[in-house]
N, C-alpha and C. Protein backbone atom coordinates (compact mmCIF):
# COMPACT_ATOMS: atom_id res chain seq x y z
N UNK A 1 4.87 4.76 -51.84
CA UNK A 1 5.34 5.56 -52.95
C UNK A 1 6.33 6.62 -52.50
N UNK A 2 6.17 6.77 -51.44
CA UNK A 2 6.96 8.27 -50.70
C UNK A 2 8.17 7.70 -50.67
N UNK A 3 8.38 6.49 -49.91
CA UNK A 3 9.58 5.61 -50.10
C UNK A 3 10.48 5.24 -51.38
N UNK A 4 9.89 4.94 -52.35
CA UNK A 4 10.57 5.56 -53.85
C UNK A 4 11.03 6.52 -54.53
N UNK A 5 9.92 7.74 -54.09
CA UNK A 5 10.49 8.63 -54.55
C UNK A 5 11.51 9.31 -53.56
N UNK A 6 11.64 9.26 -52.47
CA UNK A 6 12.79 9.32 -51.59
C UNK A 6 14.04 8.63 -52.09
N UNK A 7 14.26 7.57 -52.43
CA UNK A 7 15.26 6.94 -53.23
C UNK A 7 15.73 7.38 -54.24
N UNK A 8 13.92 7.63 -55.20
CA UNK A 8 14.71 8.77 -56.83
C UNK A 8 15.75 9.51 -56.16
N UNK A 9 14.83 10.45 -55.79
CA UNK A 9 16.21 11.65 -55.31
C UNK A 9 16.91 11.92 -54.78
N UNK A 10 17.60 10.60 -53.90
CA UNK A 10 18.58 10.08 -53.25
C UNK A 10 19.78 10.21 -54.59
N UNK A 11 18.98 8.97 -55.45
CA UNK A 11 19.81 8.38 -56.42
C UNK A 11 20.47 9.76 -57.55
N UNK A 12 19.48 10.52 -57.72
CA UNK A 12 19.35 11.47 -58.53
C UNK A 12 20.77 12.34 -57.90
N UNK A 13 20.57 13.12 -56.38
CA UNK A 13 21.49 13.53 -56.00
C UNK A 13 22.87 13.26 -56.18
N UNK A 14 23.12 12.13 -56.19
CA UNK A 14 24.53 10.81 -56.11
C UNK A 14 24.58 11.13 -57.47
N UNK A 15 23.86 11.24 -58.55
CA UNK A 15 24.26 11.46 -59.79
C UNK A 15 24.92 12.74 -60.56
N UNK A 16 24.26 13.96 -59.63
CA UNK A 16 24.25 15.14 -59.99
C UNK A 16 25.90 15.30 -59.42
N UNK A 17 25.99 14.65 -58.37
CA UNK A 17 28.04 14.77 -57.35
C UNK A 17 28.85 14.29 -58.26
N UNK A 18 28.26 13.49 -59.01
CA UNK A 18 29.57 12.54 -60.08
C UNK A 18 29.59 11.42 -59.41
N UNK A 19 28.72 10.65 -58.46
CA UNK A 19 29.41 9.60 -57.56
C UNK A 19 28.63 8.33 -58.41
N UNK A 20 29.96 7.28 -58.29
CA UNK A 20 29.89 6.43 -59.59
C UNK A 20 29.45 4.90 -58.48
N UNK A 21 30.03 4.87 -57.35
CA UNK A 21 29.87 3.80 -56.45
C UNK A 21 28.62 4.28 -54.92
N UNK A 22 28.12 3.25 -54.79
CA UNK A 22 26.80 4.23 -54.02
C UNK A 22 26.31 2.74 -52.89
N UNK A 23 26.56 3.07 -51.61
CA UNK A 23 25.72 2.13 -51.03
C UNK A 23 24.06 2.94 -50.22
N UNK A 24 23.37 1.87 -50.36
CA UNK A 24 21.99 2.62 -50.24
C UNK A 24 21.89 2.02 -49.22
N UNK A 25 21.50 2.91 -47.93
CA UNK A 25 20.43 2.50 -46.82
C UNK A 25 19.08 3.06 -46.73
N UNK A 26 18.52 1.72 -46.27
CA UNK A 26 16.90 2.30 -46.29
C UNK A 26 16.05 1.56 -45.03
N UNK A 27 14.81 2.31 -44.82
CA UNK A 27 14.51 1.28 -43.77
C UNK A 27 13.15 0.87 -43.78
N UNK A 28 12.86 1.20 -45.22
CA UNK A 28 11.87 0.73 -45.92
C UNK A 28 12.16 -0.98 -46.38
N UNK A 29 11.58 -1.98 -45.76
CA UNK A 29 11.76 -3.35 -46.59
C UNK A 29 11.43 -3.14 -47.70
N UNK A 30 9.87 -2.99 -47.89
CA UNK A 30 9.76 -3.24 -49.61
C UNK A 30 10.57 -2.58 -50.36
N UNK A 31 10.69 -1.45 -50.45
CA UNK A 31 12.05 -0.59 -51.25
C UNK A 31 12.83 -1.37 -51.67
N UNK A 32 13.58 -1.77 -50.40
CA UNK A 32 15.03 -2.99 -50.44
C UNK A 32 14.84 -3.69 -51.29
N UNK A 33 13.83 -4.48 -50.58
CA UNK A 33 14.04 -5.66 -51.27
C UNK A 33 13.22 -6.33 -52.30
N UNK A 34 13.06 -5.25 -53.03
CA UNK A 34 12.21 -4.82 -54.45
C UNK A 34 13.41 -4.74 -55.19
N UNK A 35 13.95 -3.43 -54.95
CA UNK A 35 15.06 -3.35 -55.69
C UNK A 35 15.97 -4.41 -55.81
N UNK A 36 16.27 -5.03 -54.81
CA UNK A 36 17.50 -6.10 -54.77
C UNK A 36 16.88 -7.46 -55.87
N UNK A 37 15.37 -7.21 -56.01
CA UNK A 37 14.94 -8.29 -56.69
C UNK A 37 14.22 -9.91 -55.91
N UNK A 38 14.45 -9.14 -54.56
CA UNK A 38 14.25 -10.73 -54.17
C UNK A 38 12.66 -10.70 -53.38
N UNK A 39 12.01 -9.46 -54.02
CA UNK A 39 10.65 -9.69 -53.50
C UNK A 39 10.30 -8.95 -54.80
N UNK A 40 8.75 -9.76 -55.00
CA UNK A 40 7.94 -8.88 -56.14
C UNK A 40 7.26 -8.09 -56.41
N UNK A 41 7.28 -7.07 -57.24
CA UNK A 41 5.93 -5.88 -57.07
C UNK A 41 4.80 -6.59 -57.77
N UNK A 42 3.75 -6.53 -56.74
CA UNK A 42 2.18 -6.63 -56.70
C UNK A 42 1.50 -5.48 -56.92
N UNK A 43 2.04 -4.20 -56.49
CA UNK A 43 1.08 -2.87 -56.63
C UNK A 43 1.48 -2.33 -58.09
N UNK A 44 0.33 -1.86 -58.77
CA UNK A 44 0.92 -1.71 -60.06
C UNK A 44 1.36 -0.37 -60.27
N UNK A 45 1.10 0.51 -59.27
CA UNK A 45 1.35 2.22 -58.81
C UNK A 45 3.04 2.08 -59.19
N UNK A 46 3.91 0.69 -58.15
CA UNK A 46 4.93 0.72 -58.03
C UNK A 46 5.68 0.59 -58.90
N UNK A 47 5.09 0.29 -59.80
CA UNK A 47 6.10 -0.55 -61.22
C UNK A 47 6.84 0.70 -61.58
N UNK A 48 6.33 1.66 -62.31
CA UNK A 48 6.50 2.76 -62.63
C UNK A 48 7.84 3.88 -62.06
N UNK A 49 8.11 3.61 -60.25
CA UNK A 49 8.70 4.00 -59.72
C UNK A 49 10.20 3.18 -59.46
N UNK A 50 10.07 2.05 -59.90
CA UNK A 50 10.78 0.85 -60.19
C UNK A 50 11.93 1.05 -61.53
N UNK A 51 10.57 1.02 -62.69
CA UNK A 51 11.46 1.26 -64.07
C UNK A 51 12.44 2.60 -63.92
N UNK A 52 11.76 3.84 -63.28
CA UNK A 52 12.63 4.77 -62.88
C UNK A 52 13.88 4.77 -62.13
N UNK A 53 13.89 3.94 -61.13
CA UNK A 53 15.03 3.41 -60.34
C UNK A 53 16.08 2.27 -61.47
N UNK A 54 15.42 1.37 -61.73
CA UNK A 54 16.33 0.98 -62.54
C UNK A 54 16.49 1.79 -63.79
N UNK A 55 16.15 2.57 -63.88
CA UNK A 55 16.97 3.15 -65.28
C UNK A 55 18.22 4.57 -64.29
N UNK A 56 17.89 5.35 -63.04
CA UNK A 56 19.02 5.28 -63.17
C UNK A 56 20.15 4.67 -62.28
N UNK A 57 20.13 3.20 -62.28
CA UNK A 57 20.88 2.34 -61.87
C UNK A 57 22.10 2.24 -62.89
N UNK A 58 21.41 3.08 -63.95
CA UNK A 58 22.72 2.74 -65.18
C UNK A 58 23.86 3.84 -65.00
N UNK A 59 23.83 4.51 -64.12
CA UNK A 59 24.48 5.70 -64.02
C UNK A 59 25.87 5.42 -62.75
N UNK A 60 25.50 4.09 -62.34
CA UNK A 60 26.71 3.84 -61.83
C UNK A 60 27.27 2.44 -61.89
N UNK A 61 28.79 2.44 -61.40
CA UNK A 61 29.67 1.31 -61.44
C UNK A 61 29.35 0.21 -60.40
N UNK A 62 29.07 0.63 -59.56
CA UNK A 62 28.54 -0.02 -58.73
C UNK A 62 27.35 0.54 -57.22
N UNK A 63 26.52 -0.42 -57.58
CA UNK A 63 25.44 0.20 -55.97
C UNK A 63 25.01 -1.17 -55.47
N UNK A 64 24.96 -0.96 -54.18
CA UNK A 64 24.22 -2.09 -53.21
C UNK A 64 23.09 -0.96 -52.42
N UNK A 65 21.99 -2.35 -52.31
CA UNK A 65 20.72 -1.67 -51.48
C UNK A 65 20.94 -2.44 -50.40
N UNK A 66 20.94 -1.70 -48.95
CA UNK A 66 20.96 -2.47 -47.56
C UNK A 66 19.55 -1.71 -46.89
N UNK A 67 19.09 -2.49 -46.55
CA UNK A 67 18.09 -2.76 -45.19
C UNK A 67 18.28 -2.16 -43.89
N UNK A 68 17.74 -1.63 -42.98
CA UNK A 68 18.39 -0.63 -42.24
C UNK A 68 17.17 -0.85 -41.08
N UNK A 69 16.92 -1.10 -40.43
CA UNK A 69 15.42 -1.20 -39.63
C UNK A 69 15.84 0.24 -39.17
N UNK A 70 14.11 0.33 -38.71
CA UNK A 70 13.81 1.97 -38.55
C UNK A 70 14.58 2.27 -37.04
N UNK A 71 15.24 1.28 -36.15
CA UNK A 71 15.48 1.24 -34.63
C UNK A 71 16.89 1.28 -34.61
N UNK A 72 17.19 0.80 -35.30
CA UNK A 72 19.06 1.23 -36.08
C UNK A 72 19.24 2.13 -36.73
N UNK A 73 18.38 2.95 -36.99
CA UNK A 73 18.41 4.00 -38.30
C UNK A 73 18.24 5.64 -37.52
N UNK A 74 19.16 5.75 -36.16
CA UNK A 74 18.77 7.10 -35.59
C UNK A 74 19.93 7.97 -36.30
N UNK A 75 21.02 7.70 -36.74
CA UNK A 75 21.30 8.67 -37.87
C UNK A 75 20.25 9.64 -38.89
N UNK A 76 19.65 8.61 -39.83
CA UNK A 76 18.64 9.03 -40.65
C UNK A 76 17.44 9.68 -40.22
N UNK A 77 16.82 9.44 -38.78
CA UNK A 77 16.14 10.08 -37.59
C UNK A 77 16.25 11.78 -37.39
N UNK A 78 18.06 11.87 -37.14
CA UNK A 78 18.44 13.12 -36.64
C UNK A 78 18.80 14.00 -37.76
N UNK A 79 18.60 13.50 -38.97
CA UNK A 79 19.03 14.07 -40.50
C UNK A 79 17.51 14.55 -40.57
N UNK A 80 16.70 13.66 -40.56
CA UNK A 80 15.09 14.03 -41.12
C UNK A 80 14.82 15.43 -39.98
N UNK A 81 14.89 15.19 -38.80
CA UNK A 81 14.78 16.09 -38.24
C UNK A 81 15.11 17.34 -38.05
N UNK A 82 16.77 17.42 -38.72
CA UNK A 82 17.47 18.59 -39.10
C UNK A 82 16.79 19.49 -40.13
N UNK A 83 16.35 18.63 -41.46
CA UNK A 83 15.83 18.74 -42.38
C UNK A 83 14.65 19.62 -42.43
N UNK A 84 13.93 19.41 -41.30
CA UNK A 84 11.98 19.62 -41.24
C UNK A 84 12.35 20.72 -40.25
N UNK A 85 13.70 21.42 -39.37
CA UNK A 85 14.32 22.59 -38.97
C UNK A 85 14.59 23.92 -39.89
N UNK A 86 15.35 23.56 -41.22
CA UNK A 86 15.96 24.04 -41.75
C UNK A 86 14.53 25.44 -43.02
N UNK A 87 14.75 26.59 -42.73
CA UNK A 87 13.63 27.18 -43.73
C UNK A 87 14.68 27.55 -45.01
N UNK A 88 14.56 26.90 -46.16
CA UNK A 88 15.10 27.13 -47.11
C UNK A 88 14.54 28.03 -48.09
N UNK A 89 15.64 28.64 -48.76
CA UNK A 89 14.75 29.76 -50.00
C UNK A 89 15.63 28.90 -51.02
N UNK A 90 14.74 28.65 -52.09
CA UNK A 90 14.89 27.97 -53.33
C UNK A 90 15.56 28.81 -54.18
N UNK A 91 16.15 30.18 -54.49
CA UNK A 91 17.11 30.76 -55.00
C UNK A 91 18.41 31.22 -54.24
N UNK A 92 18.59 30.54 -53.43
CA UNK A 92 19.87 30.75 -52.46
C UNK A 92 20.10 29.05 -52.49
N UNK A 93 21.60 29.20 -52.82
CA UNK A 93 22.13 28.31 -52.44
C UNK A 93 22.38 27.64 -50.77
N UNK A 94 22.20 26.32 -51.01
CA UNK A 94 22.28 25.82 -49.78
C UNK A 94 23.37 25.09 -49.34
N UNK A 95 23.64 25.46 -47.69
CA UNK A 95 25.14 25.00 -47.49
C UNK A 95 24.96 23.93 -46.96
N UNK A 96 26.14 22.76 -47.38
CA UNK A 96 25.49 21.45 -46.90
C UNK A 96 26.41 21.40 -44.99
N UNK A 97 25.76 20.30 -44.57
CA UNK A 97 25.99 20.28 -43.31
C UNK A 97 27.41 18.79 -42.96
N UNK A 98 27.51 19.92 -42.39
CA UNK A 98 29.43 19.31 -42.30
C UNK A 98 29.19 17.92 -40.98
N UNK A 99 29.22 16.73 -41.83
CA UNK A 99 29.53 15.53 -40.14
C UNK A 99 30.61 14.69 -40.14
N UNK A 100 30.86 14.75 -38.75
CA UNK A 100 32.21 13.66 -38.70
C UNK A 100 31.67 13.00 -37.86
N UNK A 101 32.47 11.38 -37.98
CA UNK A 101 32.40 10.60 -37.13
C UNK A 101 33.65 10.39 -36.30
N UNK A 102 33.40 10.36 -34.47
CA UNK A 102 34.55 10.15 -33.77
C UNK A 102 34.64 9.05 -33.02
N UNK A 103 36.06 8.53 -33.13
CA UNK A 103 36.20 6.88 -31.92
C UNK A 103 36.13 7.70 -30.23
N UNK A 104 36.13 8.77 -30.01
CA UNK A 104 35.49 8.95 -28.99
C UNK A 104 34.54 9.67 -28.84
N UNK A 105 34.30 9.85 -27.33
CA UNK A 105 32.70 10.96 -27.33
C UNK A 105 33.21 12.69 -27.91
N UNK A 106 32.18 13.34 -28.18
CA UNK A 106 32.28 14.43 -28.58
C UNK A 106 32.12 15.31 -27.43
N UNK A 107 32.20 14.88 -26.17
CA UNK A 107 32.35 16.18 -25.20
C UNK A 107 33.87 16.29 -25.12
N UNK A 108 34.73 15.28 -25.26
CA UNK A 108 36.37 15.31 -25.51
C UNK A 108 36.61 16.93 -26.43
N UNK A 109 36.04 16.87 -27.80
CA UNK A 109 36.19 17.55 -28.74
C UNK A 109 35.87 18.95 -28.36
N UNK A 110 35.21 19.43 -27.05
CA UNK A 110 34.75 20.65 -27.22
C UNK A 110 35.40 21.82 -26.63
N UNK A 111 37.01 21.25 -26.17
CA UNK A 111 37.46 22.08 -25.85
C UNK A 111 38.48 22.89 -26.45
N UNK A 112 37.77 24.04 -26.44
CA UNK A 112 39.00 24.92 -27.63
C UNK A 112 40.68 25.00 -27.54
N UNK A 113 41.05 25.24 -26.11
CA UNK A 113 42.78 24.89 -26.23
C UNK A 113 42.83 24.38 -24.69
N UNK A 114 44.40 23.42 -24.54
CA UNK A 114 44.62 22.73 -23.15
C UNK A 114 44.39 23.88 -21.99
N UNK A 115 44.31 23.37 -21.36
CA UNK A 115 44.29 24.17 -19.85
C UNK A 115 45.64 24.78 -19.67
N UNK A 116 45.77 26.30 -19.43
CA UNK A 116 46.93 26.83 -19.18
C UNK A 116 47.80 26.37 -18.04
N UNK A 117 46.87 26.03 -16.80
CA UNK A 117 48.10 25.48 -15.66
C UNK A 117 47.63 24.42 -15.28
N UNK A 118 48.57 24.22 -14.25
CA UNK A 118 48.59 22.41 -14.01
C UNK A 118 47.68 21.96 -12.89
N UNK A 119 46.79 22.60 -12.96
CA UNK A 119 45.14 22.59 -12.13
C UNK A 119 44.46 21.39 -12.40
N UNK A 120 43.65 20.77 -11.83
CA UNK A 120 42.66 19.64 -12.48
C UNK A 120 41.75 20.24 -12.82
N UNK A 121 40.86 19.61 -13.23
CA UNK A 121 39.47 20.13 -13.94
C UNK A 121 38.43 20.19 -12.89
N UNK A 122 38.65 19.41 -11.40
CA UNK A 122 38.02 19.40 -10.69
C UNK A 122 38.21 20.62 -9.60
N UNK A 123 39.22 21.67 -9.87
CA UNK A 123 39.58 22.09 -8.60
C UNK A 123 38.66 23.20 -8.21
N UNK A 124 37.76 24.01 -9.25
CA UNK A 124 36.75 24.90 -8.45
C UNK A 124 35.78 23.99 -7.63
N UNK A 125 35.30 23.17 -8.48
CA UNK A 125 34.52 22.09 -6.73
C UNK A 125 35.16 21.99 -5.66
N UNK A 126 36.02 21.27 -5.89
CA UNK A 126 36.97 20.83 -4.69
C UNK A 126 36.48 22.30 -3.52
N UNK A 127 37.30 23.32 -4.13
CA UNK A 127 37.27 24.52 -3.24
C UNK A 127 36.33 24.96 -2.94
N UNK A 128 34.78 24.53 -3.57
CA UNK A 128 33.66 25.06 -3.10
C UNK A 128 33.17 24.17 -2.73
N UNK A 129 33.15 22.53 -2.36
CA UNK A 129 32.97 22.00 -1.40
C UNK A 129 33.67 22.02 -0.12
N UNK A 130 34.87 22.26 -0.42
CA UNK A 130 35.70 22.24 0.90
C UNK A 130 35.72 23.91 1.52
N UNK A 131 35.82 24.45 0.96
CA UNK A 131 35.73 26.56 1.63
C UNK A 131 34.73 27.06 1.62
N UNK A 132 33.63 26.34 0.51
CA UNK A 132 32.29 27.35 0.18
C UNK A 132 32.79 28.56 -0.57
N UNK A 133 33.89 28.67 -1.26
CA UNK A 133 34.53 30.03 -1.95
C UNK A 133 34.31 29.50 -3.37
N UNK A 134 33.91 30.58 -3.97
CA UNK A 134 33.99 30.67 -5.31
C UNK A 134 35.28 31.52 -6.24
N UNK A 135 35.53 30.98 -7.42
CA UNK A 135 36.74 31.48 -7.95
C UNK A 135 36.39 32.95 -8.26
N UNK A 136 37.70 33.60 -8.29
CA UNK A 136 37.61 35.59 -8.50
C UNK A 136 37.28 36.27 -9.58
N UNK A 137 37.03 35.48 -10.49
CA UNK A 137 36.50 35.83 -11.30
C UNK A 137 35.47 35.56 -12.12
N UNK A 138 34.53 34.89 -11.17
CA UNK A 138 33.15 33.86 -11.20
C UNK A 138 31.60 34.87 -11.35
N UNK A 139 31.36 34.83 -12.49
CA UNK A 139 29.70 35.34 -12.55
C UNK A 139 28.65 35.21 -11.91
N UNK A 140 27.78 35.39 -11.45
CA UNK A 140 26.84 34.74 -11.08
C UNK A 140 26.21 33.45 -11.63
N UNK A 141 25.95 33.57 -13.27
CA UNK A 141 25.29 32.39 -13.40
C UNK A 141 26.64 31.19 -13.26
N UNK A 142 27.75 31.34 -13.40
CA UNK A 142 29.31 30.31 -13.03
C UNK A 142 29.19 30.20 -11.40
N UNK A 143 28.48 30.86 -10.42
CA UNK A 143 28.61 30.72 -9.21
C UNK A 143 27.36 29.70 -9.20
N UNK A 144 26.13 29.80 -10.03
CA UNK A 144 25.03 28.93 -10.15
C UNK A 144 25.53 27.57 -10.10
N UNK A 145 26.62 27.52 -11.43
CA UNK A 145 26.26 26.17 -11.87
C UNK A 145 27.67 25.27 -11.23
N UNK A 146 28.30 25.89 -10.29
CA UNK A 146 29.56 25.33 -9.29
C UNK A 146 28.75 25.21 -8.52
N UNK A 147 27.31 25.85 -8.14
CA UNK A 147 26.53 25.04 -6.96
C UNK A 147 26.17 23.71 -6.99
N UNK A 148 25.53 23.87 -8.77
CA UNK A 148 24.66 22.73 -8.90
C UNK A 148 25.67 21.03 -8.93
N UNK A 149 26.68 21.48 -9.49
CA UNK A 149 27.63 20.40 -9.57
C UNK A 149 28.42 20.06 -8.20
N UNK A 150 28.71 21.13 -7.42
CA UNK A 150 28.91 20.84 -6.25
C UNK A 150 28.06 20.09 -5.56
N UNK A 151 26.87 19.70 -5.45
CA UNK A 151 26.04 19.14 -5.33
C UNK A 151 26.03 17.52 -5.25
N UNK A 152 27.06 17.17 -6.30
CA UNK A 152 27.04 15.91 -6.75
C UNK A 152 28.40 15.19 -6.61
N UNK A 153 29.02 16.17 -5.05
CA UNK A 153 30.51 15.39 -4.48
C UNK A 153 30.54 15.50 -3.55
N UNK A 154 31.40 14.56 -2.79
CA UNK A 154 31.47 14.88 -1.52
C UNK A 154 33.11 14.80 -1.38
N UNK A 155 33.37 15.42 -0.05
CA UNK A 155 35.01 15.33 0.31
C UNK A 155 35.02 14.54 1.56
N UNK A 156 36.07 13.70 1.54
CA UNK A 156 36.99 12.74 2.50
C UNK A 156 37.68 13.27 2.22
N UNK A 157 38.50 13.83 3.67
CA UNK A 157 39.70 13.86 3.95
C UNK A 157 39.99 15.22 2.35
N UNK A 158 41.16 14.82 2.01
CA UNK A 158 41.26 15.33 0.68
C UNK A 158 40.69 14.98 -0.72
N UNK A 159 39.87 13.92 -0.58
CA UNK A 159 39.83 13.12 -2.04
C UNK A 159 38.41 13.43 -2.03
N UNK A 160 38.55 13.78 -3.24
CA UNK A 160 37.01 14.28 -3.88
C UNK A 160 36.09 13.28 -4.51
N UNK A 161 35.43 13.14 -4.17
CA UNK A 161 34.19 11.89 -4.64
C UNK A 161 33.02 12.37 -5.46
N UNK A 162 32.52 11.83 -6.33
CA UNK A 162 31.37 12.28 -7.05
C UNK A 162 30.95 10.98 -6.45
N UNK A 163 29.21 11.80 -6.23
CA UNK A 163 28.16 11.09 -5.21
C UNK A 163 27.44 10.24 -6.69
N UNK A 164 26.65 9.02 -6.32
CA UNK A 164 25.89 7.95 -7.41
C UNK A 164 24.25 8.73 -6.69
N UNK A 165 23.44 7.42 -7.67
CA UNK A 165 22.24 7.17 -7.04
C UNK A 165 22.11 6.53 -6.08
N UNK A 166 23.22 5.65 -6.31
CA UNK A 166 22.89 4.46 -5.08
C UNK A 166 23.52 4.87 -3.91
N UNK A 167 23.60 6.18 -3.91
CA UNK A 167 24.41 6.86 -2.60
C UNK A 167 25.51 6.44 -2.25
N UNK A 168 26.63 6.32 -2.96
CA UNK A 168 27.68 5.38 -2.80
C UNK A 168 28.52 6.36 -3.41
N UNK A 169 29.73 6.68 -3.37
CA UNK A 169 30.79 7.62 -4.00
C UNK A 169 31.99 7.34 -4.91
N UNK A 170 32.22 7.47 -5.95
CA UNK A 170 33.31 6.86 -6.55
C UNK A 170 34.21 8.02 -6.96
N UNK A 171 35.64 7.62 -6.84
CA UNK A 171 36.94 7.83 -7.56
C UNK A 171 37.44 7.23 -7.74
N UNK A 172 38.21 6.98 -9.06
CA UNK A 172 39.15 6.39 -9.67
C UNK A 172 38.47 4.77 -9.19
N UNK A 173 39.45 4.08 -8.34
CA UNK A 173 38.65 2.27 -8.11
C UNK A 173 38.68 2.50 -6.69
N UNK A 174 38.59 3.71 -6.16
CA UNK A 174 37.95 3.49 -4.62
C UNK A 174 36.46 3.97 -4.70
N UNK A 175 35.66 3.57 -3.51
CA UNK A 175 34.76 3.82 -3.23
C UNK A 175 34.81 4.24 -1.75
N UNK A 176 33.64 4.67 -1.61
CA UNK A 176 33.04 5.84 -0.42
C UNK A 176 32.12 5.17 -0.32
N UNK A 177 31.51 4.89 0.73
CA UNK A 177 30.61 4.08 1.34
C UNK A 177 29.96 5.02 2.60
N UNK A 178 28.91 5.63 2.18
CA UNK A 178 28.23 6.38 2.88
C UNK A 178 27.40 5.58 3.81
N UNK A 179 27.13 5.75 5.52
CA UNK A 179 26.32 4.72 6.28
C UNK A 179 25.47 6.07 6.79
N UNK A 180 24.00 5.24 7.02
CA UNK A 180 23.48 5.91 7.87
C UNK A 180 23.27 6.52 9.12
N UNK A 181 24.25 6.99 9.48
CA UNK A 181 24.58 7.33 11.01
C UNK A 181 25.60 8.52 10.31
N UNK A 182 26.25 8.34 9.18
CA UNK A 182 26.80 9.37 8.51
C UNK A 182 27.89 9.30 8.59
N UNK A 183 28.84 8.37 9.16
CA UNK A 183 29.78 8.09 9.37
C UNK A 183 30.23 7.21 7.78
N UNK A 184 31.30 6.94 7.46
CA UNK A 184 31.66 6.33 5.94
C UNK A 184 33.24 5.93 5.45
N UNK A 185 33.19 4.89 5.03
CA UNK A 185 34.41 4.21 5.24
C UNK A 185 35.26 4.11 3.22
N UNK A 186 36.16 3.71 2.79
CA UNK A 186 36.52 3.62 1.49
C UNK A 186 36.96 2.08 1.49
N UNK A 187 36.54 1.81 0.40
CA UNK A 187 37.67 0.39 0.27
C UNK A 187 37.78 0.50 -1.34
């Protein structure tokens, strides 16, 4: 039943926006595929929650119900969870929550403007693997966390390697080949 009435006020919402075309995900089967018609209600609790759904089915031009398994459905996961976060007061308006979707990762996105000079992104490691110096204007907890990442390179020669699990080093399509005697070759 929770599953229906989750839908009412799905549907209800979509009505209250003006939105005339509506695709429904759910990851409730029976829901689905109740609604879609191609399974039957047996519980007679459900009927009731049914006639409600189809009546307001009349409120738009078009809707499809899709199926969503609960293991595909970590969108709807991280929404519910936002949700059961959020302490709302019922006479204050509520601000809805702004999402985009990106063709790349979102650590790309988090940087507020380009890098002023023509530095790499790698070069405080570099210098604190290779000098043990930290930059001049470095905090303590920024001297922390150039440790911790320093941690996870090593230097040949000039070329900076980020270390694996498999103890093996990569840049770009060379590799670092760490031996036990400590000696280590690239190909």
């Amino acid at each position: 039943m929770a599953e229906y009435e989750t839908c009412i006020m799905g549907l209800q919402a979509a009505i209250e926006r003006g939105i005339k075309t509506l695709e429904v995900y759910g990851d409730s089967a029976l829901v689905i595929y109740q609604l879609r018609g191609e399974w039957e209600i047996r519980d007679p609790k459900l009927i009731n929650y049914q006639m409600v759904v189809l009546g307001l089915l009349r409120e738009f031009d078009d809707i499809t119900f899709n199926y969503l398994p609960r293991d595909e459905n970590q969108m709807a996961d991280a929404l519910a969870t936002l949700a059961l976060m959020i302490k709302a007061n019922k006479e204050e308006e509520m601000r809805p929550i702004q999402m985009s979707i990106y063709e790349f990762p979102a650590s790309c996105c988090n940087l507020e403007e380009e890098e002023k000079d023509d530095n790499p992104w790698y070069l405080d490691i570099l210098r604190y693997v290779r000098d043990r110096k930290y930059p001049a204007q470095a905090s303590e907890n920024d001297k922390r966390t150039l440790r911790r990442l320093a941690c996870d390179y090593v230097l040949d020669g000039d070329v900076l390697y980020k270390r694996r699990k498999d103890q093996n080093f990569y840049w770009g399509n060379s590799v670092l080949v760490g031996l036990r005697d400590g000696s280590s070759f690239t190909y």
